[in-house]
PDB file of N, CA and C in Angstrom:
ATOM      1  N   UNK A   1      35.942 -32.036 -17.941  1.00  0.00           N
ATOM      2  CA  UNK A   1      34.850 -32.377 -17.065  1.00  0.00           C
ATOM      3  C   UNK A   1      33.920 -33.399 -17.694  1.00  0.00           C
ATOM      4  N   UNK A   2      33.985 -33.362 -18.798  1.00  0.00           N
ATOM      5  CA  UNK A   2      33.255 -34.290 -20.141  1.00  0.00           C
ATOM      6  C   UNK A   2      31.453 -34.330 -19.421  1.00  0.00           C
ATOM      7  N   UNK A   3      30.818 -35.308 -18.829  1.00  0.00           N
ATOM      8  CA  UNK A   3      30.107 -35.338 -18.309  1.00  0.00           C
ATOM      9  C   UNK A   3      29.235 -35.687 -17.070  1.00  0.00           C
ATOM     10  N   UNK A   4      30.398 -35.122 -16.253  1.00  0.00           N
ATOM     11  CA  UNK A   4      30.642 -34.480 -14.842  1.00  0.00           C
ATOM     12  C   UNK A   4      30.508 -33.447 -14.254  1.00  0.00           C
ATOM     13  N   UNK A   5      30.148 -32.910 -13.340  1.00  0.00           N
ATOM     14  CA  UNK A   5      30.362 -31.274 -12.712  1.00  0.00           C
ATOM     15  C   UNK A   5      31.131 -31.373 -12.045  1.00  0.00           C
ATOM     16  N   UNK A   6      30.878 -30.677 -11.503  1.00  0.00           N
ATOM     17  CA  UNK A   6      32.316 -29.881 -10.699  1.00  0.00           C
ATOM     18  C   UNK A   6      32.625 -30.688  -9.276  1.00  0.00           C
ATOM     19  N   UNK A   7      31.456 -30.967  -8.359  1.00  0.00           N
ATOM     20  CA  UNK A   7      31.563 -31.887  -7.338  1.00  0.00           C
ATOM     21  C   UNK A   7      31.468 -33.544  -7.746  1.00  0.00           C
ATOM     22  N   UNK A   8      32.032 -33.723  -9.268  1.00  0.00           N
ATOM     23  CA  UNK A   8      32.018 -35.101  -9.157  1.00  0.00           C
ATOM     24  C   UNK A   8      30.783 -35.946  -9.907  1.00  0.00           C
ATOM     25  N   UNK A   9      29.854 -35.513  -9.733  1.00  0.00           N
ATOM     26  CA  UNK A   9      28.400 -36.408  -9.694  1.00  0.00           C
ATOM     27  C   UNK A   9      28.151 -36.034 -11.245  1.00  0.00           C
ATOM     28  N   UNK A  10      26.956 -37.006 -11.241  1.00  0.00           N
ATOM     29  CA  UNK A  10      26.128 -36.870 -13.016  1.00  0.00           C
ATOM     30  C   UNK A  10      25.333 -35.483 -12.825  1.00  0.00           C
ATOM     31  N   UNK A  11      25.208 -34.958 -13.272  1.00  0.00           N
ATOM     32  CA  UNK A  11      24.540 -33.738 -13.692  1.00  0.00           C
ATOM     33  C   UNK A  11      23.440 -34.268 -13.652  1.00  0.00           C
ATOM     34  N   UNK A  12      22.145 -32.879 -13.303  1.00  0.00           N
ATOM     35  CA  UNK A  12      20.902 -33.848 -12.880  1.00  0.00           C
ATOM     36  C   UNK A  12      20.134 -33.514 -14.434  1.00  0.00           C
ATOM     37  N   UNK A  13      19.052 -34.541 -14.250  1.00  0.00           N
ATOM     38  CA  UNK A  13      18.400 -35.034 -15.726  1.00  0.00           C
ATOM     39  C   UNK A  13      17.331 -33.766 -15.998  1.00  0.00           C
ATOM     40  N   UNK A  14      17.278 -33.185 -16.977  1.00  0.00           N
ATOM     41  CA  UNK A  14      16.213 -32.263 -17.705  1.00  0.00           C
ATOM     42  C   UNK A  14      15.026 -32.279 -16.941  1.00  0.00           C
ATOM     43  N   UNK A  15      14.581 -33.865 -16.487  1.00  0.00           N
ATOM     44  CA  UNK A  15      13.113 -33.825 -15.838  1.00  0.00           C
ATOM     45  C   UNK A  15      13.394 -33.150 -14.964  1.00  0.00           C
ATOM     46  N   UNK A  16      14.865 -33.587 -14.089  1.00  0.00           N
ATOM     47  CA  UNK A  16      14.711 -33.030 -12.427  1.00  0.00           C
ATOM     48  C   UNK A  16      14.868 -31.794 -12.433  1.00  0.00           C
ATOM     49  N   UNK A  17      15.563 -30.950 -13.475  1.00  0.00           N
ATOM     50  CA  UNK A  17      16.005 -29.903 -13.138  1.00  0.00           C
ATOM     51  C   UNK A  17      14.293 -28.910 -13.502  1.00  0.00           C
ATOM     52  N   UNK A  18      13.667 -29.305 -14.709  1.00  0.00           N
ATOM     53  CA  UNK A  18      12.241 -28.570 -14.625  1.00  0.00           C
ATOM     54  C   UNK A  18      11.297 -28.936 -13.319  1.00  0.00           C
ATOM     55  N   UNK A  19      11.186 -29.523 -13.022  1.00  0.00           N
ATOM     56  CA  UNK A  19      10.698 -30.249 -11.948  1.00  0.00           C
ATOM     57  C   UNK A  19      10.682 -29.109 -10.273  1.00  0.00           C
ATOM     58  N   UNK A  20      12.329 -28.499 -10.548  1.00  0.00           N
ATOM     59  CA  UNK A  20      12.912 -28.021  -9.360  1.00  0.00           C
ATOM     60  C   UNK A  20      12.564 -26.703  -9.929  1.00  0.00           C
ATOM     61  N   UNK A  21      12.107 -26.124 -11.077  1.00  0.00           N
ATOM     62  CA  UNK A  21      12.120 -24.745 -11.779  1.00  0.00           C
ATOM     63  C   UNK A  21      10.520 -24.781 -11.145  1.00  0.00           C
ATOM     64  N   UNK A  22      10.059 -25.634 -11.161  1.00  0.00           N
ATOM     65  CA  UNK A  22       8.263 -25.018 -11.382  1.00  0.00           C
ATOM     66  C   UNK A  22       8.405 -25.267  -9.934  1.00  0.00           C
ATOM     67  N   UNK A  23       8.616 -26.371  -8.890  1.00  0.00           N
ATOM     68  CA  UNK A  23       8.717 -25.948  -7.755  1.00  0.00           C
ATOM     69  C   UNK A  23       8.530 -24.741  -7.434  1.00  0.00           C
ATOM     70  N   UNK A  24       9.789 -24.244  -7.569  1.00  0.00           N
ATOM     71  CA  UNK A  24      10.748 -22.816  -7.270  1.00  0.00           C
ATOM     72  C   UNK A  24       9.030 -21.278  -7.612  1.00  0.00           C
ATOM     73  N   UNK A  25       8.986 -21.844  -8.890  1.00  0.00           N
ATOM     74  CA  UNK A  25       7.992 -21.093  -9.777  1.00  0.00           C
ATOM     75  C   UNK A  25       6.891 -21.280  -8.637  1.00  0.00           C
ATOM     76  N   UNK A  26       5.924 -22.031  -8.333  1.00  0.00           N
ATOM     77  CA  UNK A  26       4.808 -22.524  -7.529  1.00  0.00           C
ATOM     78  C   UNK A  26       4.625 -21.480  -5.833  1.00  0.00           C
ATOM     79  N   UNK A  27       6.072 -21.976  -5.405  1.00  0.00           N
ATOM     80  CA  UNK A  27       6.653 -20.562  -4.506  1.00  0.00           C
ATOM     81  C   UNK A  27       6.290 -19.591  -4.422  1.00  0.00           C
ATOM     82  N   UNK A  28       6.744 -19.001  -5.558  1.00  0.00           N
ATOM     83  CA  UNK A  28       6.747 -17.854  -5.932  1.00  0.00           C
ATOM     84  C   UNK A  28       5.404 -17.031  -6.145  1.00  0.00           C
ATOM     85  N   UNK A  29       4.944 -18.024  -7.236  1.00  0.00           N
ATOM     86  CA  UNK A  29       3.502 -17.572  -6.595  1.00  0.00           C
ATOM     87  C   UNK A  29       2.658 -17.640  -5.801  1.00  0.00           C
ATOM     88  N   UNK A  30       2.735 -18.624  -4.910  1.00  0.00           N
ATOM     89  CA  UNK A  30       2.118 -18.621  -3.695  1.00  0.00           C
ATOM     90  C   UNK A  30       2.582 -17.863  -2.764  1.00  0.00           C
ATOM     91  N   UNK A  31       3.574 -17.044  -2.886  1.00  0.00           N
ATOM     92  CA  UNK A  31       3.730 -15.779  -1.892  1.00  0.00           C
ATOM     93  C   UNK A  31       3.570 -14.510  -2.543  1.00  0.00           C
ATOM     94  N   UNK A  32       2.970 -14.413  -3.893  1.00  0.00           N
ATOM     95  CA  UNK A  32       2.798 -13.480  -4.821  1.00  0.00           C
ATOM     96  C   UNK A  32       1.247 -13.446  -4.635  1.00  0.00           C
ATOM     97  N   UNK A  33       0.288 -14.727  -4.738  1.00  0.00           N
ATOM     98  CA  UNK A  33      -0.914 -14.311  -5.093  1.00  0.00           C
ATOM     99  C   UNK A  33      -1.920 -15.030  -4.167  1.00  0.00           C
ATOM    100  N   UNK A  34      -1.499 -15.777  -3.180  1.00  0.00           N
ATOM    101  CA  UNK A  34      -2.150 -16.913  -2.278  1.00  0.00           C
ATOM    102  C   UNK A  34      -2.200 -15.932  -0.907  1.00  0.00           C
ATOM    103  N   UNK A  35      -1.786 -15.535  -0.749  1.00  0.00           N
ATOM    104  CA  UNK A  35      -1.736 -14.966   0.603  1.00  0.00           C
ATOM    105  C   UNK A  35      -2.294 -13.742   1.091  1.00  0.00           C
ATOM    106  N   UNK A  36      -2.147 -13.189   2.165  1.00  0.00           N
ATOM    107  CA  UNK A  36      -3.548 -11.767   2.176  1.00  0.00           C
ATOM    108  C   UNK A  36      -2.962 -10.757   1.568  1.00  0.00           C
ATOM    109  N   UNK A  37      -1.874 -10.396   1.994  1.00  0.00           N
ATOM    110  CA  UNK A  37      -0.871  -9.604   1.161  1.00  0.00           C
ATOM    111  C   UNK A  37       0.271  -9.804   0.718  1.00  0.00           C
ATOM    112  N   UNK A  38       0.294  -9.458  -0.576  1.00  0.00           N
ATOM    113  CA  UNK A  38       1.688 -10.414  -1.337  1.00  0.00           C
ATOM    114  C   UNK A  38       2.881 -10.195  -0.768  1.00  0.00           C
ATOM    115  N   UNK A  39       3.674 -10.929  -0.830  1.00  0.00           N
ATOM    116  CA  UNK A  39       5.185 -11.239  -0.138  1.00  0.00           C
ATOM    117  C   UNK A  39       6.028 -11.124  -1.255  1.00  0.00           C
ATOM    118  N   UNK A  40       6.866  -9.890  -1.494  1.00  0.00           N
ATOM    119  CA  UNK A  40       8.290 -10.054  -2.621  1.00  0.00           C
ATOM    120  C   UNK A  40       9.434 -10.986  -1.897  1.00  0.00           C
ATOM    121  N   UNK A  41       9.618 -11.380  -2.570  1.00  0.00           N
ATOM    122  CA  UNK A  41      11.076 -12.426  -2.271  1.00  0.00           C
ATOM    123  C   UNK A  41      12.306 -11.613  -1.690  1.00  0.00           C
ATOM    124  N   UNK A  42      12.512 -11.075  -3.038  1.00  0.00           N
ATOM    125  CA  UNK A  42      13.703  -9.587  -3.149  1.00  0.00           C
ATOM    126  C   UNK A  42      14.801 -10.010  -3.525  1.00  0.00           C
ATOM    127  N   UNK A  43      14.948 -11.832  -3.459  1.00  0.00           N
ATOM    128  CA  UNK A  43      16.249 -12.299  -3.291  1.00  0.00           C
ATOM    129  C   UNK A  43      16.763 -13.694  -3.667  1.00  0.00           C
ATOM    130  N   UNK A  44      15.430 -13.781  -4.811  1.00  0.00           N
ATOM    131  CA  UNK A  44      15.483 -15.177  -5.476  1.00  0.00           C
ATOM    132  C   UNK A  44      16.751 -15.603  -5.829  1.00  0.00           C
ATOM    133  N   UNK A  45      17.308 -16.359  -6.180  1.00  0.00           N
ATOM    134  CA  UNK A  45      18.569 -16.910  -6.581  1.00  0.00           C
ATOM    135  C   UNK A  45      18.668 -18.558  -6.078  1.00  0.00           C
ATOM    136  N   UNK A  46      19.218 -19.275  -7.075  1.00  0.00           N
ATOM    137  CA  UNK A  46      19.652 -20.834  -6.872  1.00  0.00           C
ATOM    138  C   UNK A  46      19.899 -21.121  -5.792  1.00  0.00           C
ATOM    139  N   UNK A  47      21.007 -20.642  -4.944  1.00  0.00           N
ATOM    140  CA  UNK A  47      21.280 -20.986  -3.343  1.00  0.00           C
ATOM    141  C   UNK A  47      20.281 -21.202  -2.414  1.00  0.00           C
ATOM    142  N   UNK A  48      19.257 -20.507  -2.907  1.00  0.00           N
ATOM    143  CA  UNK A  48      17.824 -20.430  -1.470  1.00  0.00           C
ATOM    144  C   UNK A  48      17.120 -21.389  -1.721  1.00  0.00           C
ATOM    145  N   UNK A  49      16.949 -22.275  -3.055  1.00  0.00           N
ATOM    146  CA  UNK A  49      16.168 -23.057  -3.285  1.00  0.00           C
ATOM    147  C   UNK A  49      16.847 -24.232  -2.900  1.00  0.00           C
ATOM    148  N   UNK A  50      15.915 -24.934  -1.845  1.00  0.00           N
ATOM    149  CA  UNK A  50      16.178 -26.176  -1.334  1.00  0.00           C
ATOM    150  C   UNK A  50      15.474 -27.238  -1.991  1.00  0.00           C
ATOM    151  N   UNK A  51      16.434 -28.475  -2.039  1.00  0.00           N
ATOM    152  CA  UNK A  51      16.231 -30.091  -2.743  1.00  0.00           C
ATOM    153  C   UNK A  51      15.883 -30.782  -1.988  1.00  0.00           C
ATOM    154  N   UNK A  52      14.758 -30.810  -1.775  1.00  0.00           N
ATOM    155  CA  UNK A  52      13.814 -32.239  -0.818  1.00  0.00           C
ATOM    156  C   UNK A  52      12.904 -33.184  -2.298  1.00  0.00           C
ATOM    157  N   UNK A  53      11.810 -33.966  -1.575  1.00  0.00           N
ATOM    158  CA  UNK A  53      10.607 -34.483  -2.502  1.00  0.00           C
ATOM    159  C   UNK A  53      10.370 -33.052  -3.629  1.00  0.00           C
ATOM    160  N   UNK A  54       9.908 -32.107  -2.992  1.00  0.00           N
ATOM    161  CA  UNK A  54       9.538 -30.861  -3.671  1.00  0.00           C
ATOM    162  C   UNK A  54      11.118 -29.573  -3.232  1.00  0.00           C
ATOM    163  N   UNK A  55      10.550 -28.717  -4.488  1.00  0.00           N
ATOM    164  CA  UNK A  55      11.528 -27.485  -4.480  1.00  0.00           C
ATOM    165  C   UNK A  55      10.964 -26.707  -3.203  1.00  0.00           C
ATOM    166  N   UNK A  56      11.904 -26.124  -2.534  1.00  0.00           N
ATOM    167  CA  UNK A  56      11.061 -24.850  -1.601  1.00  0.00           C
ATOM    168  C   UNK A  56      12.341 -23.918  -1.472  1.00  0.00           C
ATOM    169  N   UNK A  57      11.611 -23.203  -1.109  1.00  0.00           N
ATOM    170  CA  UNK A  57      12.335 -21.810  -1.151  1.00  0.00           C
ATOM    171  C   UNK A  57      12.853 -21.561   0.493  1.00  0.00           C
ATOM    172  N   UNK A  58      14.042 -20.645   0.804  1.00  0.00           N
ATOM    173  CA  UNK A  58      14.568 -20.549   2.315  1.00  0.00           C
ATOM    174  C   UNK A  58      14.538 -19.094   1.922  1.00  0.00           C
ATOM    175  N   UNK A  59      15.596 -18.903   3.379  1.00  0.00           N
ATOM    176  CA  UNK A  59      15.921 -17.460   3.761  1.00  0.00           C
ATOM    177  C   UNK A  59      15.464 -16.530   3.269  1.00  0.00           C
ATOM    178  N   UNK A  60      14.187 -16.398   4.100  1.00  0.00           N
ATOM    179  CA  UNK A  60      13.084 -14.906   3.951  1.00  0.00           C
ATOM    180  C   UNK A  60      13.504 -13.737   4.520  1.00  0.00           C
ATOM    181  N   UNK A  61      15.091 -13.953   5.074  1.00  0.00           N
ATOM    182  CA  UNK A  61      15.328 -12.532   5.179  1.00  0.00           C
ATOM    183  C   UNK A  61      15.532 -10.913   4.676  1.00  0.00           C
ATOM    184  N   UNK A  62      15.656 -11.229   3.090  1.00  0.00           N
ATOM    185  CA  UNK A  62      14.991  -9.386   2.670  1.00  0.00           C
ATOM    186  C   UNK A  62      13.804  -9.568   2.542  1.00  0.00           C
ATOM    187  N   UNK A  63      12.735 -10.617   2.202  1.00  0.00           N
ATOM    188  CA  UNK A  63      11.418 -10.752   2.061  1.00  0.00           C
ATOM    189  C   UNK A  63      10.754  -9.508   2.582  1.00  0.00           C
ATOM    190  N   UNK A  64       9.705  -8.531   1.673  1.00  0.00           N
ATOM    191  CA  UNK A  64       9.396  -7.663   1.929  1.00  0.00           C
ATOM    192  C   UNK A  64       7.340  -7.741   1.568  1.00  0.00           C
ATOM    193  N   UNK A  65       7.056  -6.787   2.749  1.00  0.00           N
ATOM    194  CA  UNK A  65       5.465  -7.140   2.133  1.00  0.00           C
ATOM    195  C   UNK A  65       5.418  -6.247   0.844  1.00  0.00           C
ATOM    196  N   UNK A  66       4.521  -6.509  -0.565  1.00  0.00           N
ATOM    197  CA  UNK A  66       4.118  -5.952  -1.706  1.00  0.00           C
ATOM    198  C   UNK A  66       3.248  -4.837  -0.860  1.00  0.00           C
ATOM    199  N   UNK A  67       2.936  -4.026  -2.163  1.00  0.00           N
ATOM    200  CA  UNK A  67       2.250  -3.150  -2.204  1.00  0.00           C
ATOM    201  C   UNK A  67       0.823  -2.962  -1.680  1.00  0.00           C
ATOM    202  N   UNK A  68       0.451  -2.016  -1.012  1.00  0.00           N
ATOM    203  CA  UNK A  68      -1.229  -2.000  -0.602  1.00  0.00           C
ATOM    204  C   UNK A  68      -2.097  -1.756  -2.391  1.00  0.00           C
ATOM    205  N   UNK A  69      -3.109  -2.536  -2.020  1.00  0.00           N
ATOM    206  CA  UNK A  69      -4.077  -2.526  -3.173  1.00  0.00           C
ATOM    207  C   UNK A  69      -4.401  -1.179  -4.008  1.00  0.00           C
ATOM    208  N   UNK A  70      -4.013   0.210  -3.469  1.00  0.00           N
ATOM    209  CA  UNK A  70      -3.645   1.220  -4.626  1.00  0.00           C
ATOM    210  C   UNK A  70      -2.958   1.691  -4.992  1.00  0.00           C
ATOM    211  N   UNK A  71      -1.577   1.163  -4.926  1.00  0.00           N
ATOM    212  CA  UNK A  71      -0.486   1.214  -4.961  1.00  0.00           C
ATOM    213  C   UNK A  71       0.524   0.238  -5.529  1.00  0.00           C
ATOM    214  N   UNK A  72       1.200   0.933  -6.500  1.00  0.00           N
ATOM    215  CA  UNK A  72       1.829   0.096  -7.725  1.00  0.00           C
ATOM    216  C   UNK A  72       3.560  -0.925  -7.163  1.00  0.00           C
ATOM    217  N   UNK A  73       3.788  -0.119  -6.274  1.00  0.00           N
ATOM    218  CA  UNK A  73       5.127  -0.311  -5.905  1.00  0.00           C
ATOM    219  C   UNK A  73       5.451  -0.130  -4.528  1.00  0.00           C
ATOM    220  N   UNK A  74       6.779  -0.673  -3.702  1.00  0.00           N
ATOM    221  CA  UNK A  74       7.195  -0.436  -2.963  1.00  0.00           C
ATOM    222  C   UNK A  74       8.155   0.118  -2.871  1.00  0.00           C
ATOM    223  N   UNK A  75       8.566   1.458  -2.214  1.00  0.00           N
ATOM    224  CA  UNK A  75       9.710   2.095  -2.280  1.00  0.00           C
ATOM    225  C   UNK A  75      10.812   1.313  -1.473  1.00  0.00           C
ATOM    226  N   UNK A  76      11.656   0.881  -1.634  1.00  0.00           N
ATOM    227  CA  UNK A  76      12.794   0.520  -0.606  1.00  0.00           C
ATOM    228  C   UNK A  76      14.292   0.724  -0.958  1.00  0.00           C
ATOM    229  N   UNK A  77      15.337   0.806  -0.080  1.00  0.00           N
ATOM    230  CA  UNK A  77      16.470   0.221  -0.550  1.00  0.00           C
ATOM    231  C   UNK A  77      16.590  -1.030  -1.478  1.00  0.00           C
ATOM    232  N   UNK A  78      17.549  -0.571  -2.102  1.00  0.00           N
ATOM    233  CA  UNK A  78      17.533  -1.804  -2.964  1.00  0.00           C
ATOM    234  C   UNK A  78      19.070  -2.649  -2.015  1.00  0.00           C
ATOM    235  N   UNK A  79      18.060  -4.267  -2.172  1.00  0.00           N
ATOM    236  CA  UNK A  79      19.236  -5.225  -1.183  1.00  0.00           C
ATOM    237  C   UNK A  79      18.687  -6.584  -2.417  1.00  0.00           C
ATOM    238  N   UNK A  80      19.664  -7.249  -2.103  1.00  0.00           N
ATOM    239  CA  UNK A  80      19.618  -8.466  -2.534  1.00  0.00           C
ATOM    240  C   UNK A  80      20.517  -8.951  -3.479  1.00  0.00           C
ATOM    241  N   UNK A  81      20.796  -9.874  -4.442  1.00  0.00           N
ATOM    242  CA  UNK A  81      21.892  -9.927  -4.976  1.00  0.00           C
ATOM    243  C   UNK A  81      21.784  -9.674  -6.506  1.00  0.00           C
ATOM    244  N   UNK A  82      22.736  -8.336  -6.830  1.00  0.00           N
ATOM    245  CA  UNK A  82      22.803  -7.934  -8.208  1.00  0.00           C
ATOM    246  C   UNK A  82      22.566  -8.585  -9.110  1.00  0.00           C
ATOM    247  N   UNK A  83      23.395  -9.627  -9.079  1.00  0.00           N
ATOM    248  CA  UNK A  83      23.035 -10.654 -10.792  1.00  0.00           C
ATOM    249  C   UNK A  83      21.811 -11.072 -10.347  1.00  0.00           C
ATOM    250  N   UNK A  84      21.104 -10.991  -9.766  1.00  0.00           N
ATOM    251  CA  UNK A  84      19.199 -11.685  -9.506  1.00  0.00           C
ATOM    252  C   UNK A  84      18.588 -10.457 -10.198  1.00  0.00           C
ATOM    253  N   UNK A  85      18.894  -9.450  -9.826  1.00  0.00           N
ATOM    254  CA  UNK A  85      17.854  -8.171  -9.352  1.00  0.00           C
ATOM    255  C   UNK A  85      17.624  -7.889 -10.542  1.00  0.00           C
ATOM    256  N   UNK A  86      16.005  -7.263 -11.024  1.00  0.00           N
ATOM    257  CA  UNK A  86      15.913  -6.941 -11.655  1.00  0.00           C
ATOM    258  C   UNK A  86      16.069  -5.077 -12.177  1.00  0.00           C
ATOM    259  N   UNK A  87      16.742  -5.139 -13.328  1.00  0.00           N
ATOM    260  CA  UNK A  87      17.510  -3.606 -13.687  1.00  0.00           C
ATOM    261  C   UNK A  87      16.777  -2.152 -13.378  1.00  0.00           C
ATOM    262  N   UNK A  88      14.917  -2.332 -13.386  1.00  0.00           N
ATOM    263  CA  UNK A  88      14.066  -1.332 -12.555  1.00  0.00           C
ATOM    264  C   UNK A  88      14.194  -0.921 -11.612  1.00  0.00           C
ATOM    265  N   UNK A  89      14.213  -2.486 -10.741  1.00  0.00           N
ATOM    266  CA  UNK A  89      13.647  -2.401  -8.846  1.00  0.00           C
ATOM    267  C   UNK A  89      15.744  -1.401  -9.194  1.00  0.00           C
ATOM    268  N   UNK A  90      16.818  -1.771  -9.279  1.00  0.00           N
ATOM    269  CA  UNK A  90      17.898  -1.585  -9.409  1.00  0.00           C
ATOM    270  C   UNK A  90      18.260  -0.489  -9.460  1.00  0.00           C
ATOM    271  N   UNK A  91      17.672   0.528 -10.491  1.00  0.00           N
ATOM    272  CA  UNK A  91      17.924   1.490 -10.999  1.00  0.00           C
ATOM    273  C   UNK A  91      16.860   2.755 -10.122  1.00  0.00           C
ATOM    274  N   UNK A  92      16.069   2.158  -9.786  1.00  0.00           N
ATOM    275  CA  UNK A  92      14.604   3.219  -9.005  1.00  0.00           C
ATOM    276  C   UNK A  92      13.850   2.553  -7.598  1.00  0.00           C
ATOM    277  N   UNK A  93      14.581   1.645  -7.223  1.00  0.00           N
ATOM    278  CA  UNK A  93      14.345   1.169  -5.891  1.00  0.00           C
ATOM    279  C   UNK A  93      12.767   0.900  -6.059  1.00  0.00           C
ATOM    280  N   UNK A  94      11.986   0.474  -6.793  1.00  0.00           N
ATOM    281  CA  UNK A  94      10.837   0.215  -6.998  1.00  0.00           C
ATOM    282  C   UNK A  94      10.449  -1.207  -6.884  1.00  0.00           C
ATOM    283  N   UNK A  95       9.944  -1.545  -5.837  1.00  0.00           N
ATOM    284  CA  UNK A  95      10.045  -3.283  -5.843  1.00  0.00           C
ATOM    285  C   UNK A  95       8.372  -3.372  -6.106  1.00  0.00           C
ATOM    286  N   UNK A  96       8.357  -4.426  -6.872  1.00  0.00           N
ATOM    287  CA  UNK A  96       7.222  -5.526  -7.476  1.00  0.00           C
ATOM    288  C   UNK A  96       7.005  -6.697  -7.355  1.00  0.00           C
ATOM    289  N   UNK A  97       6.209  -7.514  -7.585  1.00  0.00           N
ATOM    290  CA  UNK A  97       6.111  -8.899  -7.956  1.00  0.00           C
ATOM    291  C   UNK A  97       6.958  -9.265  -8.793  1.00  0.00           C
ATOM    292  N   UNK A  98       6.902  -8.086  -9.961  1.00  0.00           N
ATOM    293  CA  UNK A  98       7.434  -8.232 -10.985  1.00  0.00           C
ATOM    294  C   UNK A  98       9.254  -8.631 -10.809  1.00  0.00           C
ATOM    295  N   UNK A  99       9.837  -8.166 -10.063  1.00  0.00           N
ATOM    296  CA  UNK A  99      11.198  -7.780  -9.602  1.00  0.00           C
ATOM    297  C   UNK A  99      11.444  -9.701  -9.744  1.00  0.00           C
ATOM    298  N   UNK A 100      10.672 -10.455  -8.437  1.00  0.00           N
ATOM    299  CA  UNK A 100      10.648 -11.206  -8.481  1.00  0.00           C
ATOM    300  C   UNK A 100      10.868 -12.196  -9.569  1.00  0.00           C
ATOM    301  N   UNK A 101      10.149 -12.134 -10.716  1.00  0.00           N
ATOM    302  CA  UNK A 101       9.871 -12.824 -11.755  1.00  0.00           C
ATOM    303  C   UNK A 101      11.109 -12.745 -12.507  1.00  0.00           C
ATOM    304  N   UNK A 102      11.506 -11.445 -12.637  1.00  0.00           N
ATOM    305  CA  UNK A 102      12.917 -11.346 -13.592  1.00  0.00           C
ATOM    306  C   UNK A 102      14.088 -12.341 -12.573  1.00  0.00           C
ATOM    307  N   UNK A 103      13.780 -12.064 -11.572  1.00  0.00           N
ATOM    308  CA  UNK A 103      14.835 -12.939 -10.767  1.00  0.00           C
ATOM    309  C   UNK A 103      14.662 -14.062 -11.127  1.00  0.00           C
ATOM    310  N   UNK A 104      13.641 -14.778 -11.321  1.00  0.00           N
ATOM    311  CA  UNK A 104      13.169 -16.074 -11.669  1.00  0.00           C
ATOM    312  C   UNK A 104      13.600 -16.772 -13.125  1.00  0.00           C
ATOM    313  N   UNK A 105      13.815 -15.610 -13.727  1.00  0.00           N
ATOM    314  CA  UNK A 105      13.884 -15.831 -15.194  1.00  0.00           C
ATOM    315  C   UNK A 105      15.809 -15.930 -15.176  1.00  0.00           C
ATOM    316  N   UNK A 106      16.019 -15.058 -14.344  1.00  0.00           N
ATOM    317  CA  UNK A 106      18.005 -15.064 -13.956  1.00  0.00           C
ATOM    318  C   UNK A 106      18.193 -16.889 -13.265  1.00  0.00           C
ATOM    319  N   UNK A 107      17.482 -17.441 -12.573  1.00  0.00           N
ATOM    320  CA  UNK A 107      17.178 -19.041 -12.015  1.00  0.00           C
ATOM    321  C   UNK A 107      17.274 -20.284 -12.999  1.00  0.00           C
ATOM    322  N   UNK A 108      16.283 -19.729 -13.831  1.00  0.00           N
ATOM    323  CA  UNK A 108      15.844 -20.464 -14.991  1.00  0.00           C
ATOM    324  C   UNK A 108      16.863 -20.689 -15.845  1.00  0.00           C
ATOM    325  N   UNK A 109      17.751 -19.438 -16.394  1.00  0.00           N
ATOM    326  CA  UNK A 109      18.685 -19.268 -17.073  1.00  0.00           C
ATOM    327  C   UNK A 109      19.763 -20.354 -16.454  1.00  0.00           C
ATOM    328  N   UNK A 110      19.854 -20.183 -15.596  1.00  0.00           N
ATOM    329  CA  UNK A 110      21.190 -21.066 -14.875  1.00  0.00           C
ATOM    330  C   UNK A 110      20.843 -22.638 -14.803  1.00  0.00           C
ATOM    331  N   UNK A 111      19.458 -22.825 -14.458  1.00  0.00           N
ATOM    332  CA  UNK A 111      19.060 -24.318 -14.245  1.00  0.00           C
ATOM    333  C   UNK A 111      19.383 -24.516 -16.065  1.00  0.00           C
ATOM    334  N   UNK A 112      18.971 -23.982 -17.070  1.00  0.00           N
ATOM    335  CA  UNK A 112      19.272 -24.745 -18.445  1.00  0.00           C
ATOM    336  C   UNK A 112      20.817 -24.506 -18.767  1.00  0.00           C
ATOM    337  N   UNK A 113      21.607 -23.500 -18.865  1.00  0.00           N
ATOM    338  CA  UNK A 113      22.932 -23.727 -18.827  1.00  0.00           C
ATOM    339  C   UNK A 113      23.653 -24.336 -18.090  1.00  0.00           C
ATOM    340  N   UNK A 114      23.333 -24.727 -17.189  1.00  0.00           N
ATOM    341  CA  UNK A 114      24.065 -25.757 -16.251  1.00  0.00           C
ATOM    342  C   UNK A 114      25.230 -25.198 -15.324  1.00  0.00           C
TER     343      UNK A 114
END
């Protein structure tokens, strides 16, 4: 493949690919901490993030509302896709902001390994 991917093209440059991470990141918190009540993703992963001028995020379909203000967690089924999810929300159906973030950090991982 030498220094090619897989569809052919140059692999995109370090700038673009941080560029598309803090996007992604910016998202995230603006449906984490901008809004009246926070919005979990549930379902971060590379595929949802769309390539325009700016990164944005799609398909809000597990998107779940966060927690009421005395309350640490949301109980739910756990949905979304395993290699994202983080091993808590996973193991105890406990969804967070936090859930989110580890997903973010599973994103991140992939944007620098390529």
């Amino acid at each position: 493949m030498g220094m090619f991917n897989v569809a052919g093209s140059l692999p995109l440059p370090w700038s673009t690919r941080m560029k598309i991470a803090c996007g992604a990141a910016e998202g995230l918190a603006f449906l984490h901490e901008e809004v009246e009540r926070p919005i979990i993703y549930r379902d971060f992963k590379t595929s949802f993030v769309l390539l325009d001028a700016n990164a944005k995020l799609s398909d809000f379909g597990l998107a779940k509302d966060g927690p009421e203000e005395a309350k640490t967690h949301v109980s739910t089924r756990v949905m979304g896709t395993y290699g994202y999810a983080a091993p808590e929300y996973v193991m105890t159906g406990h969804l967070t902001s936090k859930s989110d973030v580890y997903s973010s950090g599973e994103v991140l991982l992939e944007k620098l390994t390529g």
